[in-house]
Structures are given as structure tokens and as C-alpha cells.
N, C-alpha and C. Protein backbone atom coordinates (compact mmCIF):
# COMPACT_ATOMS: atom_id res chain seq x y z
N UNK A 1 234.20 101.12 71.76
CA UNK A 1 235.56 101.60 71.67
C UNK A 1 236.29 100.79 70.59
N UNK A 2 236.74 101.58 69.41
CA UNK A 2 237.75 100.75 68.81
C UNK A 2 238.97 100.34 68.78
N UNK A 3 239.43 99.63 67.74
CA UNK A 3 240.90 99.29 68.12
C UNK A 3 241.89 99.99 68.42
N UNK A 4 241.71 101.64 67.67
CA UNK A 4 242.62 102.52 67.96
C UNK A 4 242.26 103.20 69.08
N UNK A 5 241.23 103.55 69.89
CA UNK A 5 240.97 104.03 70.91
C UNK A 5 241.76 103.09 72.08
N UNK A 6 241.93 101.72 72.20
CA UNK A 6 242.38 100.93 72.85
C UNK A 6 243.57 101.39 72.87
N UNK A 7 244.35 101.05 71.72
CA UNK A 7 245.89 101.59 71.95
C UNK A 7 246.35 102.65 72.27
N UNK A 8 245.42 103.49 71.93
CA UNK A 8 245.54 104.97 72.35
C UNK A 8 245.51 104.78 74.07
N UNK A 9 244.81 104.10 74.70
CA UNK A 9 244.59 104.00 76.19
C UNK A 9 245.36 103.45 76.79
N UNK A 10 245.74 102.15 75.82
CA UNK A 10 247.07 101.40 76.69
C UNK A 10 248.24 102.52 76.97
N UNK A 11 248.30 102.79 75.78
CA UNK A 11 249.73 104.05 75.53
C UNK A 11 249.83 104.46 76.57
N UNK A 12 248.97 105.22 76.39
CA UNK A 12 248.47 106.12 78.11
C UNK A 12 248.89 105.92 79.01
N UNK A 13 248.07 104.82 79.51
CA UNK A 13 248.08 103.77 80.87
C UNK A 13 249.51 103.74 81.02
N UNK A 14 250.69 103.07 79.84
CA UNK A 14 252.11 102.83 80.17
C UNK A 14 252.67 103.87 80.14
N UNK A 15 252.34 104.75 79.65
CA UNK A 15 253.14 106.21 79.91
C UNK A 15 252.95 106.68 81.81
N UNK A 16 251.95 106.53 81.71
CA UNK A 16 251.40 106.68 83.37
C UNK A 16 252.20 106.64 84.46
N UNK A 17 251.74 104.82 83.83
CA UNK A 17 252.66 103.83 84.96
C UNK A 17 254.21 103.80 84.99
N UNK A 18 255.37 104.10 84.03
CA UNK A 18 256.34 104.50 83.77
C UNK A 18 256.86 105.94 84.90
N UNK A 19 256.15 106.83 84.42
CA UNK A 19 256.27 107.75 85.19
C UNK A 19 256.04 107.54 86.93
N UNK A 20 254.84 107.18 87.27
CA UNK A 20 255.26 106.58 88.11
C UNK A 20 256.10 105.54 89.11
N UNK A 21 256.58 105.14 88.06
CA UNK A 21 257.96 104.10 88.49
C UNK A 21 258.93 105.33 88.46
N UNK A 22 258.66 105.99 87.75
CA UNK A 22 260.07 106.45 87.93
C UNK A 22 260.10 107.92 89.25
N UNK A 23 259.08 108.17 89.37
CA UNK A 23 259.21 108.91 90.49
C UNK A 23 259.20 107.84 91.87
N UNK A 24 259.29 106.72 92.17
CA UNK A 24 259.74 105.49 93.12
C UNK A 24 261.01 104.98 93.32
N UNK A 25 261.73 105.38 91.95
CA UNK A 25 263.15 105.06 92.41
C UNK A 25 263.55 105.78 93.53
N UNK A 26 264.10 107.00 93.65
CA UNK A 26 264.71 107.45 94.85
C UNK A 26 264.56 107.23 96.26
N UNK A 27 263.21 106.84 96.34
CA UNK A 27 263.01 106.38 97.73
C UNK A 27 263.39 104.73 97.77
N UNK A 28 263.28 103.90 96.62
CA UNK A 28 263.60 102.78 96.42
C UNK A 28 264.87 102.67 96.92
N UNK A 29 265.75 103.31 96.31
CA UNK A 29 267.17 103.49 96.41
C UNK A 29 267.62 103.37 98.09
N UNK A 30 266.41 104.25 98.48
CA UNK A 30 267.29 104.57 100.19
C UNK A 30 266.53 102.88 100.72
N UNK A 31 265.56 102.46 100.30
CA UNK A 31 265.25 101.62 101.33
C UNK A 31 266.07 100.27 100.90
N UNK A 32 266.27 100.38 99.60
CA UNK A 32 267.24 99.46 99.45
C UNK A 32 268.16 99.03 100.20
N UNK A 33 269.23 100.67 100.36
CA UNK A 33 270.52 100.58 101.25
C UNK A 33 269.99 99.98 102.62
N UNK A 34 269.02 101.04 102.98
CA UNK A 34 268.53 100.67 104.64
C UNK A 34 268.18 98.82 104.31
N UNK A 35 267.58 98.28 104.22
CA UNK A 35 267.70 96.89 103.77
C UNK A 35 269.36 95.90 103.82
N UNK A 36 270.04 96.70 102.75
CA UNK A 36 271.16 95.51 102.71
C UNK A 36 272.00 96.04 104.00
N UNK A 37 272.37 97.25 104.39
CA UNK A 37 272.63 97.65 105.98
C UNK A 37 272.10 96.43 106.91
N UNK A 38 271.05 96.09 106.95
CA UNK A 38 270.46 95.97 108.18
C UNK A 38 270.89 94.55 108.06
N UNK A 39 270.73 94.22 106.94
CA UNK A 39 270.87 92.67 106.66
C UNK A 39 272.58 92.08 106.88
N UNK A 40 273.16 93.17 106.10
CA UNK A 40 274.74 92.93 106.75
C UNK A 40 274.96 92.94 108.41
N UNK A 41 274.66 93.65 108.94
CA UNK A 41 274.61 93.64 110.44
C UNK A 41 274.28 92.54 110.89
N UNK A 42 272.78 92.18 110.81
CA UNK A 42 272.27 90.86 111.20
C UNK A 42 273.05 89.79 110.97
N UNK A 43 273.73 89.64 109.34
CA UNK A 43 274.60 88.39 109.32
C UNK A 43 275.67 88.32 109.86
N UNK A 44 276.44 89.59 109.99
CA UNK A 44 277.80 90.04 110.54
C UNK A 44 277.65 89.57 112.83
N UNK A 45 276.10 89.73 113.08
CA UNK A 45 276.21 89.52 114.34
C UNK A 45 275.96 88.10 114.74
N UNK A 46 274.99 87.39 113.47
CA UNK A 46 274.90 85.72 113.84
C UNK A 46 276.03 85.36 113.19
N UNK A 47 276.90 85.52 112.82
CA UNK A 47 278.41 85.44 112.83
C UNK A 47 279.16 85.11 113.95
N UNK A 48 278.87 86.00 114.81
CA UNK A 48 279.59 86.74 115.84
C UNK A 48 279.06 86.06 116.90
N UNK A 49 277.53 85.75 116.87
CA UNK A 49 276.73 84.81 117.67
C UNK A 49 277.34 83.31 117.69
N UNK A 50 277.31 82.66 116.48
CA UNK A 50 277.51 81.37 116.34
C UNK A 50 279.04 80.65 116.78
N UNK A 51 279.66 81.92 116.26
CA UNK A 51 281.36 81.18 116.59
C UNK A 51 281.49 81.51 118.08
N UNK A 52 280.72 82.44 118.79
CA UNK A 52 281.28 82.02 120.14
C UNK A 52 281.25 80.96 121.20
N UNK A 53 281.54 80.74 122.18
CA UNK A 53 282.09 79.33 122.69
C UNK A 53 280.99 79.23 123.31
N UNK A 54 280.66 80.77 124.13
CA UNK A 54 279.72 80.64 125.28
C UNK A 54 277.85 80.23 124.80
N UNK A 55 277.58 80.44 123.68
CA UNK A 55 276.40 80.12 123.35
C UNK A 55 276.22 78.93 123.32
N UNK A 56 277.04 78.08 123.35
CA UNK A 56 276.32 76.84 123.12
C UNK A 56 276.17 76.07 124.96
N UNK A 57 277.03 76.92 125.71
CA UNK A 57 277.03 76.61 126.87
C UNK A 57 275.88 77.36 127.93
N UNK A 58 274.84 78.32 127.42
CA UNK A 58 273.97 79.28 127.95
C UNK A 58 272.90 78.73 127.44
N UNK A 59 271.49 79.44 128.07
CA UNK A 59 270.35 79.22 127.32
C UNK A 59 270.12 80.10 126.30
N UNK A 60 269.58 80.45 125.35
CA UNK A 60 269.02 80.64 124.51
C UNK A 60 268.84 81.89 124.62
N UNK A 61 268.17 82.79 125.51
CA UNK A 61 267.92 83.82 125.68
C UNK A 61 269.35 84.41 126.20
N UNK A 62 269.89 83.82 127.12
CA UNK A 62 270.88 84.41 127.53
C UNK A 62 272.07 84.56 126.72
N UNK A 63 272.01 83.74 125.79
CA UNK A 63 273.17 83.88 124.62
C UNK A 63 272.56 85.41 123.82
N UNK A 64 271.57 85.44 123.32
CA UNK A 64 270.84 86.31 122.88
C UNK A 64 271.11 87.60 123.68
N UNK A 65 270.70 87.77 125.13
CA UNK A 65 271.78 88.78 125.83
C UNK A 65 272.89 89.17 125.94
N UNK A 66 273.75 88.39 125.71
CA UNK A 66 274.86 87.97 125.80
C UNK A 66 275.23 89.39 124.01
N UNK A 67 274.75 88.89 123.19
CA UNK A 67 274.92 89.49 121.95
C UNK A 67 273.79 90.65 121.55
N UNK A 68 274.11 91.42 122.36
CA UNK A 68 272.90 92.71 121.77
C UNK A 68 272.90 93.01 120.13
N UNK A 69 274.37 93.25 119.69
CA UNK A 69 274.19 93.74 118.29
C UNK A 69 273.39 92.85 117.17
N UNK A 70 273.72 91.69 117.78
CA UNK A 70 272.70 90.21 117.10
C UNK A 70 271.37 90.45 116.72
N UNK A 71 270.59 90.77 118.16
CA UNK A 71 269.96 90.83 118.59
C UNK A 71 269.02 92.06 117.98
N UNK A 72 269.33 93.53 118.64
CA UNK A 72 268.86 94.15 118.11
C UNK A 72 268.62 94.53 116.06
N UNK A 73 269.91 93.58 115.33
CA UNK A 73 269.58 93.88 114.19
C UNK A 73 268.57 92.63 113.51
N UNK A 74 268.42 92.01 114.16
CA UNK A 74 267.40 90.88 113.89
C UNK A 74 266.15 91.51 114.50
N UNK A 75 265.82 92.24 115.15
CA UNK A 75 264.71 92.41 115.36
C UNK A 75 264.33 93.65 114.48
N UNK A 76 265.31 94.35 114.27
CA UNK A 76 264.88 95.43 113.18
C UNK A 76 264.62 95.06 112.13
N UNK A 77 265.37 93.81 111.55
CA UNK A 77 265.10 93.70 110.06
C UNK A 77 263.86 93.30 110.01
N UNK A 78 263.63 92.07 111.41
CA UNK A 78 261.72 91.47 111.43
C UNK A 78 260.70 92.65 111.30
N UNK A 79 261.45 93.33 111.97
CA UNK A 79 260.47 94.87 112.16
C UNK A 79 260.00 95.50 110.85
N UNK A 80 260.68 95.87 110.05
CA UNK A 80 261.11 96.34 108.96
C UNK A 80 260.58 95.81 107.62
N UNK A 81 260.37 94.05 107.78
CA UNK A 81 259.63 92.93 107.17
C UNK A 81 257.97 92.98 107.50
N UNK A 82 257.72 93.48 108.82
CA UNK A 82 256.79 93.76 108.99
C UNK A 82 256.03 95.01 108.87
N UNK A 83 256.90 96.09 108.76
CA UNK A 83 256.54 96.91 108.19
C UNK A 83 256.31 97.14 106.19
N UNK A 84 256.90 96.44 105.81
CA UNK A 84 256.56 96.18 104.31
C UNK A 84 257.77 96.59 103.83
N UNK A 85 258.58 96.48 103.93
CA UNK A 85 260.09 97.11 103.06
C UNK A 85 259.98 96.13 102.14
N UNK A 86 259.36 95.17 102.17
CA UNK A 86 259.46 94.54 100.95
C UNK A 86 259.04 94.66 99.73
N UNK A 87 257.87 95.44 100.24
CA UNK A 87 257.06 96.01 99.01
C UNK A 87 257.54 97.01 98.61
N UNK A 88 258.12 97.73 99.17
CA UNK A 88 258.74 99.02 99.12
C UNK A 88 260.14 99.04 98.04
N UNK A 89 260.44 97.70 98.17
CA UNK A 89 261.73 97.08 97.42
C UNK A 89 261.50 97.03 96.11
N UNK A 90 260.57 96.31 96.05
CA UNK A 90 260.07 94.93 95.00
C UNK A 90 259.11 96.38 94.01
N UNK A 91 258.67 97.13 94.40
CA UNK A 91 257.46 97.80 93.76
C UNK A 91 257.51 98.36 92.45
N UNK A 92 259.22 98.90 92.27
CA UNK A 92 259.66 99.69 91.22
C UNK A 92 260.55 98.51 90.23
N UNK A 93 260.21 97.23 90.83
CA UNK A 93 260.63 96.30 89.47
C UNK A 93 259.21 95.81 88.56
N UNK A 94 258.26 96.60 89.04
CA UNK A 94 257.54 96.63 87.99
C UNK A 94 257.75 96.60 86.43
N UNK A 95 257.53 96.05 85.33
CA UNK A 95 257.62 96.66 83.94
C UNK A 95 256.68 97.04 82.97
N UNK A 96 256.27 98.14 82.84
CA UNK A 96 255.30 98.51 82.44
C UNK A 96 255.23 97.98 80.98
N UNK A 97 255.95 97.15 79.78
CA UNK A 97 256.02 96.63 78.77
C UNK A 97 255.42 95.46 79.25
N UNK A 98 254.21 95.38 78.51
CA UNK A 98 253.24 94.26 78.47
C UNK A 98 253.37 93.67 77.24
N UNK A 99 253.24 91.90 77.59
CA UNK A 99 253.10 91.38 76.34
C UNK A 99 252.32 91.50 75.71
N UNK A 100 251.89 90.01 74.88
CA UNK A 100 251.01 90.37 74.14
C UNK A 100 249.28 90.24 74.73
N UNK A 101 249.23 89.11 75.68
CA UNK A 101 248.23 88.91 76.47
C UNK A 101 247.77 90.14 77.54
N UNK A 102 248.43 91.32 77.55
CA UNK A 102 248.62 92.37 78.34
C UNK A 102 248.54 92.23 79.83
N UNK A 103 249.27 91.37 80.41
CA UNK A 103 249.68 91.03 81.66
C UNK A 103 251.02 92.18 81.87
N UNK A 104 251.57 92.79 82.98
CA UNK A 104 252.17 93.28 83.37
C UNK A 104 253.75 92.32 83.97
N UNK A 105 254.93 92.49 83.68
CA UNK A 105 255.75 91.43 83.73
C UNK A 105 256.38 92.05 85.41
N UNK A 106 256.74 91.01 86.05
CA UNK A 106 257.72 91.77 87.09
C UNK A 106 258.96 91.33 86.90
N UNK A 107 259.97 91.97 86.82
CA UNK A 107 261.21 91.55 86.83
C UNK A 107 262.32 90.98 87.86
């Protein structure tokens, strides 16, 4: 294969991969929101957790009862972490402009 067959392939390849980034945004977009949602909640309820009086006077769990909204958005976001939203996030900051070593950059 020669030199121009190469570039001819890279071309390719980044045209490809482009396109495919770009059909990832839109779903990117929603999991994004669903993400900073969930994450506002969570901080908005250990907020809500921490300044009250009674947690520091309960056990642990029972403070935790005590605060369902806490509660349940912390376990969604773990959930959610465990389900891969992260990748799901992170996937479309791909950049298909390779240097010169032709490594793929993430942004």
C-alpha cells in the first residue's frame, strides 16, 4: 500500500468516525441533562441532609431515612454510574483530528 492509498484510508476512516460522532450527539445531549438533573438533586439533598440538626443526633441509616430525596437521588446517580452514563457522556468528545503520530485526541 502506498503513501497515497494510506491517506486515502485515513480520510476515510475520519470521515467515518466524524459521522459517527455526529449521529451521538442527540442522545449525548439527553444523557447529559439526565446526568446534571440527577446530580443537582443529589447535591441539593446532601444539602438538605447536612444542615439538618437531627442527623448528627441519629444513626446513619436513620438519618438516611429520615431524607428520602437524599437518598433516593444518590442511589440513582450510583445506579446510573453503574450503568455507564459515563461513557455515554464522555464518548462524543472524541476528536477525530489526529496528529501527527495518528493517535486519536480526546477532548
Amino acid at each position: 500500500m502506498n503513501s497515497l492509498e494510506q491517506a486515502e484510508d485515513l480520510k476515510a476512516f475520519e470521515r467515518r468516525l466524524t459521522e459517527y460522532i455526529a449521529c451521538l450527539q442527540p442522545a449525548t445531549g439527553r444523557w447529559r441533562m439526565i446526568l446534571i438533573v440527577v446530580s443537582v438533586c443529589t447535591a441539593t439533598g446532601a444539602w438538605n441532609w447536612l444542615i439538618d440538626p437531627e442527623t448528627q443526633k441519629v444513626s446513619f441509616f436513620t438519618s438516611l431515612w429520615n431524607h428520602p430525596f437524599f437518598t433516593i437521588s444518590c442511589i440513582t446517580l450510583i445506579g446510573l454510574f453503574f450503568a455507564g452514563i459515563h461513557k455515554r457522556v464522555v464518548a462524543p468528545s472524541i476528536s477525530p483530528m489526529s496528529n501527527r503520530s495518528g493517535r486519536i485526541h480526546v477532548l
